[in-house]
PDB file of N, CA and C in Angstrom:
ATOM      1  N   UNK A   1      29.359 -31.343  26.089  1.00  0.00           N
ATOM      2  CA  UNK A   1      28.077 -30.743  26.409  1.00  0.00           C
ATOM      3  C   UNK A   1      28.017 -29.274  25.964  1.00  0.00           C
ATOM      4  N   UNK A   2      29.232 -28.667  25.890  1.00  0.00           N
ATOM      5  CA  UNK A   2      29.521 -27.193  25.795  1.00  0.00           C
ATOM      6  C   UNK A   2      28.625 -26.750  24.328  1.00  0.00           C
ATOM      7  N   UNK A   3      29.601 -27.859  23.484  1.00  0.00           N
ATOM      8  CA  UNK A   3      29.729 -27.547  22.175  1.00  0.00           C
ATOM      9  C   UNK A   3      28.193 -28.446  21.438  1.00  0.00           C
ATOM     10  N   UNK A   4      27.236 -28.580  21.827  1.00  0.00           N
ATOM     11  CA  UNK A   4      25.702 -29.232  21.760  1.00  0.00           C
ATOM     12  C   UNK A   4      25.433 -27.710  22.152  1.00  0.00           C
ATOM     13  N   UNK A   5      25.214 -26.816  23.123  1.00  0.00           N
ATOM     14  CA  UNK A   5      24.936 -25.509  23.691  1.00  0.00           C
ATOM     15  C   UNK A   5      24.921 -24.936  22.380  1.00  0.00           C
ATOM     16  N   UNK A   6      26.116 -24.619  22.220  1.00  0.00           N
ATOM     17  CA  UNK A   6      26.762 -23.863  21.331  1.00  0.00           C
ATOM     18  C   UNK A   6      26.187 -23.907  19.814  1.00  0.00           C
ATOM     19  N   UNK A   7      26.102 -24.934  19.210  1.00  0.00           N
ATOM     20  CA  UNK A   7      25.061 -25.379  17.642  1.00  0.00           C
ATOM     21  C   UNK A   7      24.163 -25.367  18.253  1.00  0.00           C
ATOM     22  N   UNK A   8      23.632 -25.461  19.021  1.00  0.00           N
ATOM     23  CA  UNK A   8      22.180 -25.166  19.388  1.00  0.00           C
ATOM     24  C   UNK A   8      21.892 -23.322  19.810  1.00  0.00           C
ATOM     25  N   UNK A   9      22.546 -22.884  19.946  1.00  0.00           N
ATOM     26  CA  UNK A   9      22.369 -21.221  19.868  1.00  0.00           C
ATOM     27  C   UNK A   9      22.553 -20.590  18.355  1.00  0.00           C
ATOM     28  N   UNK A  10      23.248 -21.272  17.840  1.00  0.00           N
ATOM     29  CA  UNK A  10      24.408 -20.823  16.126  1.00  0.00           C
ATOM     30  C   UNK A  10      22.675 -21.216  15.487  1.00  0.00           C
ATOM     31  N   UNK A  11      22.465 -22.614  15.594  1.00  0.00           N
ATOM     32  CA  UNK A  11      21.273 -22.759  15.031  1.00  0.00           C
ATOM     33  C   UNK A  11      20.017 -22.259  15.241  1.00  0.00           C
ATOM     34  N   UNK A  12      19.956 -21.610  16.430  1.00  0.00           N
ATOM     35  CA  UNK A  12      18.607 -20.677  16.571  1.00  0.00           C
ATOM     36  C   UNK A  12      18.748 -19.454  16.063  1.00  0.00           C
ATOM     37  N   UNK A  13      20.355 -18.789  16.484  1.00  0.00           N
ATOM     38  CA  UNK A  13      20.403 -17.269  15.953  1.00  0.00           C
ATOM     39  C   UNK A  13      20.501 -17.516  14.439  1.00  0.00           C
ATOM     40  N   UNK A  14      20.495 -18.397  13.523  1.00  0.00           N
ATOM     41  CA  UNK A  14      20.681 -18.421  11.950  1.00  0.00           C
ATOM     42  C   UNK A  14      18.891 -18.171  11.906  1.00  0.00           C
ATOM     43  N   UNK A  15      18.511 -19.019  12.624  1.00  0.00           N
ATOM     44  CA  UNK A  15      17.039 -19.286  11.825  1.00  0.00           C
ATOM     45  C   UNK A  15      16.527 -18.022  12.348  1.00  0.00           C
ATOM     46  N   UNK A  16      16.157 -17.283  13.260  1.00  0.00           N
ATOM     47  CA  UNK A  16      15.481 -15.909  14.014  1.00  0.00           C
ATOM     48  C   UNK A  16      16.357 -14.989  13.108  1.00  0.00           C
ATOM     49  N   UNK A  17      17.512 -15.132  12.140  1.00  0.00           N
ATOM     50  CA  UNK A  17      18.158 -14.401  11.321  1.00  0.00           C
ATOM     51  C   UNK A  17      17.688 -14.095  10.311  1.00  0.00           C
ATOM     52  N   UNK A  18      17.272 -15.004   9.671  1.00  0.00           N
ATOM     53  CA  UNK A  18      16.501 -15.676   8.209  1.00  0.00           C
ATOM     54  C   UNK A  18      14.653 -15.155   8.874  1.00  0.00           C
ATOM     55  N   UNK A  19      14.827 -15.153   9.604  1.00  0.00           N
ATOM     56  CA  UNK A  19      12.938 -14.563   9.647  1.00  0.00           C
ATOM     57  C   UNK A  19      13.329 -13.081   9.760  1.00  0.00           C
ATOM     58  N   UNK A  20      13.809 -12.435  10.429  1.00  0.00           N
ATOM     59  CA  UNK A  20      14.023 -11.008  10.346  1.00  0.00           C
ATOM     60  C   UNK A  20      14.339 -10.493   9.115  1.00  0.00           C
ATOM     61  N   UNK A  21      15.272 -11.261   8.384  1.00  0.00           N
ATOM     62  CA  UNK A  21      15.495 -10.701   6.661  1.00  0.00           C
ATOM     63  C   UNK A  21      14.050 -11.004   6.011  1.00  0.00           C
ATOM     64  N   UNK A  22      13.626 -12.266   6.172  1.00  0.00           N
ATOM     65  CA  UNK A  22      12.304 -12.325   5.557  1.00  0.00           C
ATOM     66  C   UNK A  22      11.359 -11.312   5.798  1.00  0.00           C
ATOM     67  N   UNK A  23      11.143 -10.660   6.890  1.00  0.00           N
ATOM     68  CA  UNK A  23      10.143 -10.271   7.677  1.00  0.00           C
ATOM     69  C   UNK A  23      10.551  -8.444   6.917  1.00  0.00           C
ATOM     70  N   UNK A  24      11.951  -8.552   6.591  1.00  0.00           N
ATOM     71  CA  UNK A  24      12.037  -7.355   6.113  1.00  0.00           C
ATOM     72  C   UNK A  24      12.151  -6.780   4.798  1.00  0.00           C
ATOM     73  N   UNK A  25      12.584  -7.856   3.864  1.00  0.00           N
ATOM     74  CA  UNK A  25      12.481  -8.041   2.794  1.00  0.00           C
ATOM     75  C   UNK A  25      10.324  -8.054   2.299  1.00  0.00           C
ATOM     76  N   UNK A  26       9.572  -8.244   3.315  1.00  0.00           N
ATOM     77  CA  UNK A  26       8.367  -8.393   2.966  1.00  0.00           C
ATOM     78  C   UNK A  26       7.829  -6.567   3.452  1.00  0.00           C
ATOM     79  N   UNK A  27       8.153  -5.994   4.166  1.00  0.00           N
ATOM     80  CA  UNK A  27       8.044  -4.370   3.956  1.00  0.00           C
ATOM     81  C   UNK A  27       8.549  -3.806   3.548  1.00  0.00           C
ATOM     82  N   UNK A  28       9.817  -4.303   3.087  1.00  0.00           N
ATOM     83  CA  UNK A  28      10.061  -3.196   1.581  1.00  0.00           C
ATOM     84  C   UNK A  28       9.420  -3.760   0.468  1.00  0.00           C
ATOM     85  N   UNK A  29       9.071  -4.749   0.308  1.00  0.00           N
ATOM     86  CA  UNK A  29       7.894  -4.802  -0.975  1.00  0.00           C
ATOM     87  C   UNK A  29       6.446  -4.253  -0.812  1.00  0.00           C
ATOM     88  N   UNK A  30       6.328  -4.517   0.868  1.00  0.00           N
ATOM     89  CA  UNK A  30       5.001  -3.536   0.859  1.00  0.00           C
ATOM     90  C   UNK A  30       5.217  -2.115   0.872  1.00  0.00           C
ATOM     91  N   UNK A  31       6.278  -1.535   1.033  1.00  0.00           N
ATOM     92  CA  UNK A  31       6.388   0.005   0.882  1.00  0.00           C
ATOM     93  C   UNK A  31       6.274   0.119  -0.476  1.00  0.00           C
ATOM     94  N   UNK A  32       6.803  -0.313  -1.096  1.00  0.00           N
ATOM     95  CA  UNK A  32       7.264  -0.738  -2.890  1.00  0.00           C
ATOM     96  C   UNK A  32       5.866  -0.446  -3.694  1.00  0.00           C
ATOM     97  N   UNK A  33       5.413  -1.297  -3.092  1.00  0.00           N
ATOM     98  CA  UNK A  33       3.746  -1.324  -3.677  1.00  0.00           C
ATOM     99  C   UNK A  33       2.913  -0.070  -3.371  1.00  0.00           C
ATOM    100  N   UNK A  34       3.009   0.508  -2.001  1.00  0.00           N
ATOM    101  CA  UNK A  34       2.456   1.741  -1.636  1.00  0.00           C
ATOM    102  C   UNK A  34       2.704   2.683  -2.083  1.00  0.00           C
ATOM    103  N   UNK A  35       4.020   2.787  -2.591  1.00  0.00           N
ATOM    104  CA  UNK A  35       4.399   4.641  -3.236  1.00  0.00           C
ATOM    105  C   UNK A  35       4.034   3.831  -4.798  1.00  0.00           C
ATOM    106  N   UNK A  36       4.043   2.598  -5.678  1.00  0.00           N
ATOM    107  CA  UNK A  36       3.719   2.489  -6.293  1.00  0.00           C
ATOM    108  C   UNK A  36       2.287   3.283  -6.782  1.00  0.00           C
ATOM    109  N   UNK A  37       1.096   2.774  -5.760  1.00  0.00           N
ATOM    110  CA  UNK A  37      -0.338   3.616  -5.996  1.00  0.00           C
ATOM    111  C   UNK A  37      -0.798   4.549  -5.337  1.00  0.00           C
ATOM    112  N   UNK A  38       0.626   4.987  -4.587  1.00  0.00           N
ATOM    113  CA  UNK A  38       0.071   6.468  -4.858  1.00  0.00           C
ATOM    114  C   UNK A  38       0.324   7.347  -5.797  1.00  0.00           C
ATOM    115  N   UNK A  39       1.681   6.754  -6.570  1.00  0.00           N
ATOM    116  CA  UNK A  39       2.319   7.615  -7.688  1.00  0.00           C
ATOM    117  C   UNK A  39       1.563   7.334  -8.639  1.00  0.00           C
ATOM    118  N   UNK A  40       0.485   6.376  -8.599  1.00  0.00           N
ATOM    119  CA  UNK A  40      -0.534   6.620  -9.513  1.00  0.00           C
ATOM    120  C   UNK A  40      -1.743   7.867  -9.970  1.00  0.00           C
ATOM    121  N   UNK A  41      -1.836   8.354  -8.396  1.00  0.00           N
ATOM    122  CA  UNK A  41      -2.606   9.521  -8.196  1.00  0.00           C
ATOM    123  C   UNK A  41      -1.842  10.700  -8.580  1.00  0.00           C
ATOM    124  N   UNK A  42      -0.234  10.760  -8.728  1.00  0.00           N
ATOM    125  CA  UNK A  42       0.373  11.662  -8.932  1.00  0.00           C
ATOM    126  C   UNK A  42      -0.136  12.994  -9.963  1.00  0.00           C
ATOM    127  N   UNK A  43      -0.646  12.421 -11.410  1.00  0.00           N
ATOM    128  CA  UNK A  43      -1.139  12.850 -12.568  1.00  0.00           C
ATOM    129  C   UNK A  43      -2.262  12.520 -13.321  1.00  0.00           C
ATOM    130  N   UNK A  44      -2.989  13.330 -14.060  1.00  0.00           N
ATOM    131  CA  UNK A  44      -3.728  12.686 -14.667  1.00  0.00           C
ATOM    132  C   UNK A  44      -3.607  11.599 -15.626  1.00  0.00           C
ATOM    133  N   UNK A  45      -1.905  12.356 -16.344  1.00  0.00           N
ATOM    134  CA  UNK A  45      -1.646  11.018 -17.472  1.00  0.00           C
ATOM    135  C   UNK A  45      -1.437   9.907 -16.423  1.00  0.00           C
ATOM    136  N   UNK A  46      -0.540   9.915 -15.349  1.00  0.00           N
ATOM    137  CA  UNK A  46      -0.988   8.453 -14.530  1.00  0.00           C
ATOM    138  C   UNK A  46      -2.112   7.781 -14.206  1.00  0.00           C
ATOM    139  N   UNK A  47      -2.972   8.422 -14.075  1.00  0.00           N
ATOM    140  CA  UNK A  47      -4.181   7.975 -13.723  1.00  0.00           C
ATOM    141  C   UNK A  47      -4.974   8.057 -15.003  1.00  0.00           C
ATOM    142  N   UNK A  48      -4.926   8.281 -16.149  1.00  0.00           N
ATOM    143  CA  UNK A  48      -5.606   8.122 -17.001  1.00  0.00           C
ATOM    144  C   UNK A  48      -6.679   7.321 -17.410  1.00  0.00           C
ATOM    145  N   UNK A  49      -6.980   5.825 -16.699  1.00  0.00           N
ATOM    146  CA  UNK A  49      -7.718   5.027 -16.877  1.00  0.00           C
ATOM    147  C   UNK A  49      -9.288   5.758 -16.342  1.00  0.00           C
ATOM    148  N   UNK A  50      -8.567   6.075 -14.967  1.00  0.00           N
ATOM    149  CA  UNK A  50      -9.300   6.663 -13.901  1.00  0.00           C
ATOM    150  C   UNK A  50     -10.434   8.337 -14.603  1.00  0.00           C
ATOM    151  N   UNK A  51      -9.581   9.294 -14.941  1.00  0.00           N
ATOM    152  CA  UNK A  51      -9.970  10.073 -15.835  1.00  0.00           C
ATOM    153  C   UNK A  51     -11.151   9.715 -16.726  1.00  0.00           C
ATOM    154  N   UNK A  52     -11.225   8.670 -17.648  1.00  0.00           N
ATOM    155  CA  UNK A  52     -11.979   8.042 -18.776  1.00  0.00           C
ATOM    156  C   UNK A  52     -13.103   8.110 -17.977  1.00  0.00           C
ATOM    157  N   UNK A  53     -13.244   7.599 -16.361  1.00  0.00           N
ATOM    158  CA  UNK A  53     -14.513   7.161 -16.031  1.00  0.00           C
ATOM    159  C   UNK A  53     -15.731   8.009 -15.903  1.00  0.00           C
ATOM    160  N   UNK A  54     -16.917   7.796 -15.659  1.00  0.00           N
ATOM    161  CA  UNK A  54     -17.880   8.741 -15.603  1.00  0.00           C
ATOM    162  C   UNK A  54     -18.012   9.560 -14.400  1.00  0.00           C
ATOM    163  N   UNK A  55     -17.260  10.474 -14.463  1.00  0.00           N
ATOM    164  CA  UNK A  55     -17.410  11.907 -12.756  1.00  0.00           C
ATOM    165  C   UNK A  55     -18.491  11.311 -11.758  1.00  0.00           C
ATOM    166  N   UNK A  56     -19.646  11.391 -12.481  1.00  0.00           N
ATOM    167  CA  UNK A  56     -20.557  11.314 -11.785  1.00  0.00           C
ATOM    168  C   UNK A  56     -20.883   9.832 -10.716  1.00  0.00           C
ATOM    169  N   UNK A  57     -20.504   9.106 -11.713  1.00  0.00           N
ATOM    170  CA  UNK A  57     -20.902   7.702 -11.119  1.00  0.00           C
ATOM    171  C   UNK A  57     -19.365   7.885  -9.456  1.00  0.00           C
ATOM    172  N   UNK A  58     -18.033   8.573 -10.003  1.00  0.00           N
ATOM    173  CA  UNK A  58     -17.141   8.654  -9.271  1.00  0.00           C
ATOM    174  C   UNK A  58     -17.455   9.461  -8.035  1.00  0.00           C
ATOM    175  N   UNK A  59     -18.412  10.793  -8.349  1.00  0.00           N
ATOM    176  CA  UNK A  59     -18.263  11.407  -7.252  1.00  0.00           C
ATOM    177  C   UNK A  59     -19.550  11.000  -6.658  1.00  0.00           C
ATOM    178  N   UNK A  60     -20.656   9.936  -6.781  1.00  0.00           N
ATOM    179  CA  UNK A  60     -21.745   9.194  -6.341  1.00  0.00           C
ATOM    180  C   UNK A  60     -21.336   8.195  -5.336  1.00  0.00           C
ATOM    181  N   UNK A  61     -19.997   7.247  -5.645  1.00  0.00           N
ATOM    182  CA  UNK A  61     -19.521   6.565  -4.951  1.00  0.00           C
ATOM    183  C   UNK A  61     -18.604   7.563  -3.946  1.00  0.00           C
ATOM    184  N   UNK A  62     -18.311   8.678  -4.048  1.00  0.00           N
ATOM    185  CA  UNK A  62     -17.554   8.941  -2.762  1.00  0.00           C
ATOM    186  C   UNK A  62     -18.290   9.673  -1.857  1.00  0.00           C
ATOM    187  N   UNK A  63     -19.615  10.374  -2.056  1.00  0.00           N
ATOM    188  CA  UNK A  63     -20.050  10.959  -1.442  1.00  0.00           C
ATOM    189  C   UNK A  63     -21.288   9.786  -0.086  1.00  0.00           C
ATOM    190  N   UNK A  64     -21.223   8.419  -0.895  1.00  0.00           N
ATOM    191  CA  UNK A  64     -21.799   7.498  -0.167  1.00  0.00           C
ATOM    192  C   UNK A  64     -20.736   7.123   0.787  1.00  0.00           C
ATOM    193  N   UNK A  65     -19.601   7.321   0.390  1.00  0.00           N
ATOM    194  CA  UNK A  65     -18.517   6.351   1.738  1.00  0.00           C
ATOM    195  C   UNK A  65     -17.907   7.842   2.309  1.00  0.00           C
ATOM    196  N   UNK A  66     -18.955   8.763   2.339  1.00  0.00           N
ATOM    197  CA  UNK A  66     -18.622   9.671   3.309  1.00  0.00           C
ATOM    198  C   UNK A  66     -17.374  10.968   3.018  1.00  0.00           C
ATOM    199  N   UNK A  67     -17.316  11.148   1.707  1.00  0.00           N
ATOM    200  CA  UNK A  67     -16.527  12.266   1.280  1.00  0.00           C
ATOM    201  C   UNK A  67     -16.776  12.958   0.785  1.00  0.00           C
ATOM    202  N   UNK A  68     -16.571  14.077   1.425  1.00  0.00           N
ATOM    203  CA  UNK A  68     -16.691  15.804   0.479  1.00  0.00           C
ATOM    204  C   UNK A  68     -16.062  16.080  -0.923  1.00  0.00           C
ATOM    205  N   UNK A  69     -17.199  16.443  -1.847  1.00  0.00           N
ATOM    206  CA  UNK A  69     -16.945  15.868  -3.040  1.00  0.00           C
ATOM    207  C   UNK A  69     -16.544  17.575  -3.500  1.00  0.00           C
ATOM    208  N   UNK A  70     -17.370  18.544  -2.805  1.00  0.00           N
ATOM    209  CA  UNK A  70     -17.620  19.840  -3.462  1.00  0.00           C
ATOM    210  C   UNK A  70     -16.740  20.658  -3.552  1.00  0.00           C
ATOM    211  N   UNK A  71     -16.410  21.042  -5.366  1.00  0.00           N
ATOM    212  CA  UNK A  71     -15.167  21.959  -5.560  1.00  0.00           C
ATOM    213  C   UNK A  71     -13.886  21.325  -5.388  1.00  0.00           C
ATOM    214  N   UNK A  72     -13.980  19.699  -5.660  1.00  0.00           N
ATOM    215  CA  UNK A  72     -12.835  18.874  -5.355  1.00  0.00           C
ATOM    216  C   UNK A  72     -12.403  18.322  -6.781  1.00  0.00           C
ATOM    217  N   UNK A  73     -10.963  18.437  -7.008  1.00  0.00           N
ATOM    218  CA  UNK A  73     -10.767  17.816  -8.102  1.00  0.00           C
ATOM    219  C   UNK A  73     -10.804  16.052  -8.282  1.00  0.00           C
ATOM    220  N   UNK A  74     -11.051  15.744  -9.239  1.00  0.00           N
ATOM    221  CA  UNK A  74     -11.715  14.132  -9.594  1.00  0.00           C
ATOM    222  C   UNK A  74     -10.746  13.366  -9.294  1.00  0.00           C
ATOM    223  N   UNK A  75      -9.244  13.531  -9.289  1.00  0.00           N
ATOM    224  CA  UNK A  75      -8.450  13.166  -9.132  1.00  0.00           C
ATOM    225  C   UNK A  75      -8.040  12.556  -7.578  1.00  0.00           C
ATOM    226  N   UNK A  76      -8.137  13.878  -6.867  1.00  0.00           N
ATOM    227  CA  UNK A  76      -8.096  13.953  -5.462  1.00  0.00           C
ATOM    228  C   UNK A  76      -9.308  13.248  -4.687  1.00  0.00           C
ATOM    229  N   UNK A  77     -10.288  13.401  -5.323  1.00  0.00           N
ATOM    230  CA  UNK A  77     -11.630  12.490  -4.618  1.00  0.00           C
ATOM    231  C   UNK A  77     -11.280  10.839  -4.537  1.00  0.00           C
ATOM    232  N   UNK A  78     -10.940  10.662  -5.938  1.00  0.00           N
ATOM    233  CA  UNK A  78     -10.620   9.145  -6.438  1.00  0.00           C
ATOM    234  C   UNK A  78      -9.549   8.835  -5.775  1.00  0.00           C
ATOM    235  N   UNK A  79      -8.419   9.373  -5.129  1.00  0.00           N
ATOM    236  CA  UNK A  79      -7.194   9.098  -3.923  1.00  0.00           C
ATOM    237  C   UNK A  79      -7.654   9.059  -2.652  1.00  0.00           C
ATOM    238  N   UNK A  80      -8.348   9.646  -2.509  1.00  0.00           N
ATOM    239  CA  UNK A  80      -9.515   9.740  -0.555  1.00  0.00           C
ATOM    240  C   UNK A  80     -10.563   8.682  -1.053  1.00  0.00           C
ATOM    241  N   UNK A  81     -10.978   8.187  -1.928  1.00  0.00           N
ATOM    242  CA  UNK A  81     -12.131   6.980  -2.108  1.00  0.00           C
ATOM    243  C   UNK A  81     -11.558   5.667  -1.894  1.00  0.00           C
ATOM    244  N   UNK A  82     -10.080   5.737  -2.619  1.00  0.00           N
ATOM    245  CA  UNK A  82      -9.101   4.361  -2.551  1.00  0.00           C
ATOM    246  C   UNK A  82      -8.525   4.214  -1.346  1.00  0.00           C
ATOM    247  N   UNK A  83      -8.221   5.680  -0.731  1.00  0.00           N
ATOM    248  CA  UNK A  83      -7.396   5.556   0.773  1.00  0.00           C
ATOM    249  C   UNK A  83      -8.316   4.774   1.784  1.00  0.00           C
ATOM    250  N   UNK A  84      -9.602   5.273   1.368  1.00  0.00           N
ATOM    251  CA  UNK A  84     -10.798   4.569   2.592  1.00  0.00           C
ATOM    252  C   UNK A  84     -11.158   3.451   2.123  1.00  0.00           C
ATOM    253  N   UNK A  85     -10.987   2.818   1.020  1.00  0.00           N
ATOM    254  CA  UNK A  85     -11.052   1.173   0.507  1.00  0.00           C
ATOM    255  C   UNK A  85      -9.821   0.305   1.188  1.00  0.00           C
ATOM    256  N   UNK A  86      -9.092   1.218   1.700  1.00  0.00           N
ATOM    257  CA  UNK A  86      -8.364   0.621   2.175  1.00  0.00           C
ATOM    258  C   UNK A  86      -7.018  -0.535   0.870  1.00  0.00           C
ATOM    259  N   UNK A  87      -7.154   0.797  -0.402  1.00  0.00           N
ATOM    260  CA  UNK A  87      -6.054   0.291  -1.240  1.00  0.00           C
ATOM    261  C   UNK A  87      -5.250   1.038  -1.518  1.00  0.00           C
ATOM    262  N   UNK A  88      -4.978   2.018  -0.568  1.00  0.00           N
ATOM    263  CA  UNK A  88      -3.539   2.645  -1.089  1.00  0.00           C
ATOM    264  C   UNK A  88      -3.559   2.682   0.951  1.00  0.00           C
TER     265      UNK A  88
END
């Protein structure tokens, strides 16, 4: 009876083992991804796509979702527009 106890604990602490590595292995890929886009905002050559776009249409969309656009660099607006999209 002991040894039924016993694989039956071995076999719960393996599996609650295997979800905690999973569970942690899945926030370091989400950290992974996060300094990923923000190190996008780092530069302009990083952000270069971003740069190309039209200011205006950029600082039109941030001043509608509620951000102070004035005397702000395009760069920095477009990192506070994505932070409140809720993608970085």
């Amino acid at each position: 009876m002991a040894d039924i106890s016993k694989r039956r604990f071995l076999r719960d602490l393996l599996r609650q083992g295997g979800r905690a590595w999973a569970a942690f292995q899945e926030g370091q890929e989400e950290a992974r991804e996060r300094a990923d886009q923000e190190a996008f905002f780092d530069s302009y050559e990083s952000s270069y796509a971003l740069t190309l776009a039209e200011e205006e249409l950029l600082m039109d969309s941030a001043r509608q979702a509620g951000i102070k656009t004035e005397g702000r660099d395009k760069n920095e607006v477009a990192k506070e527009l994505f932070a409140k999209e809720g993608r970085i």
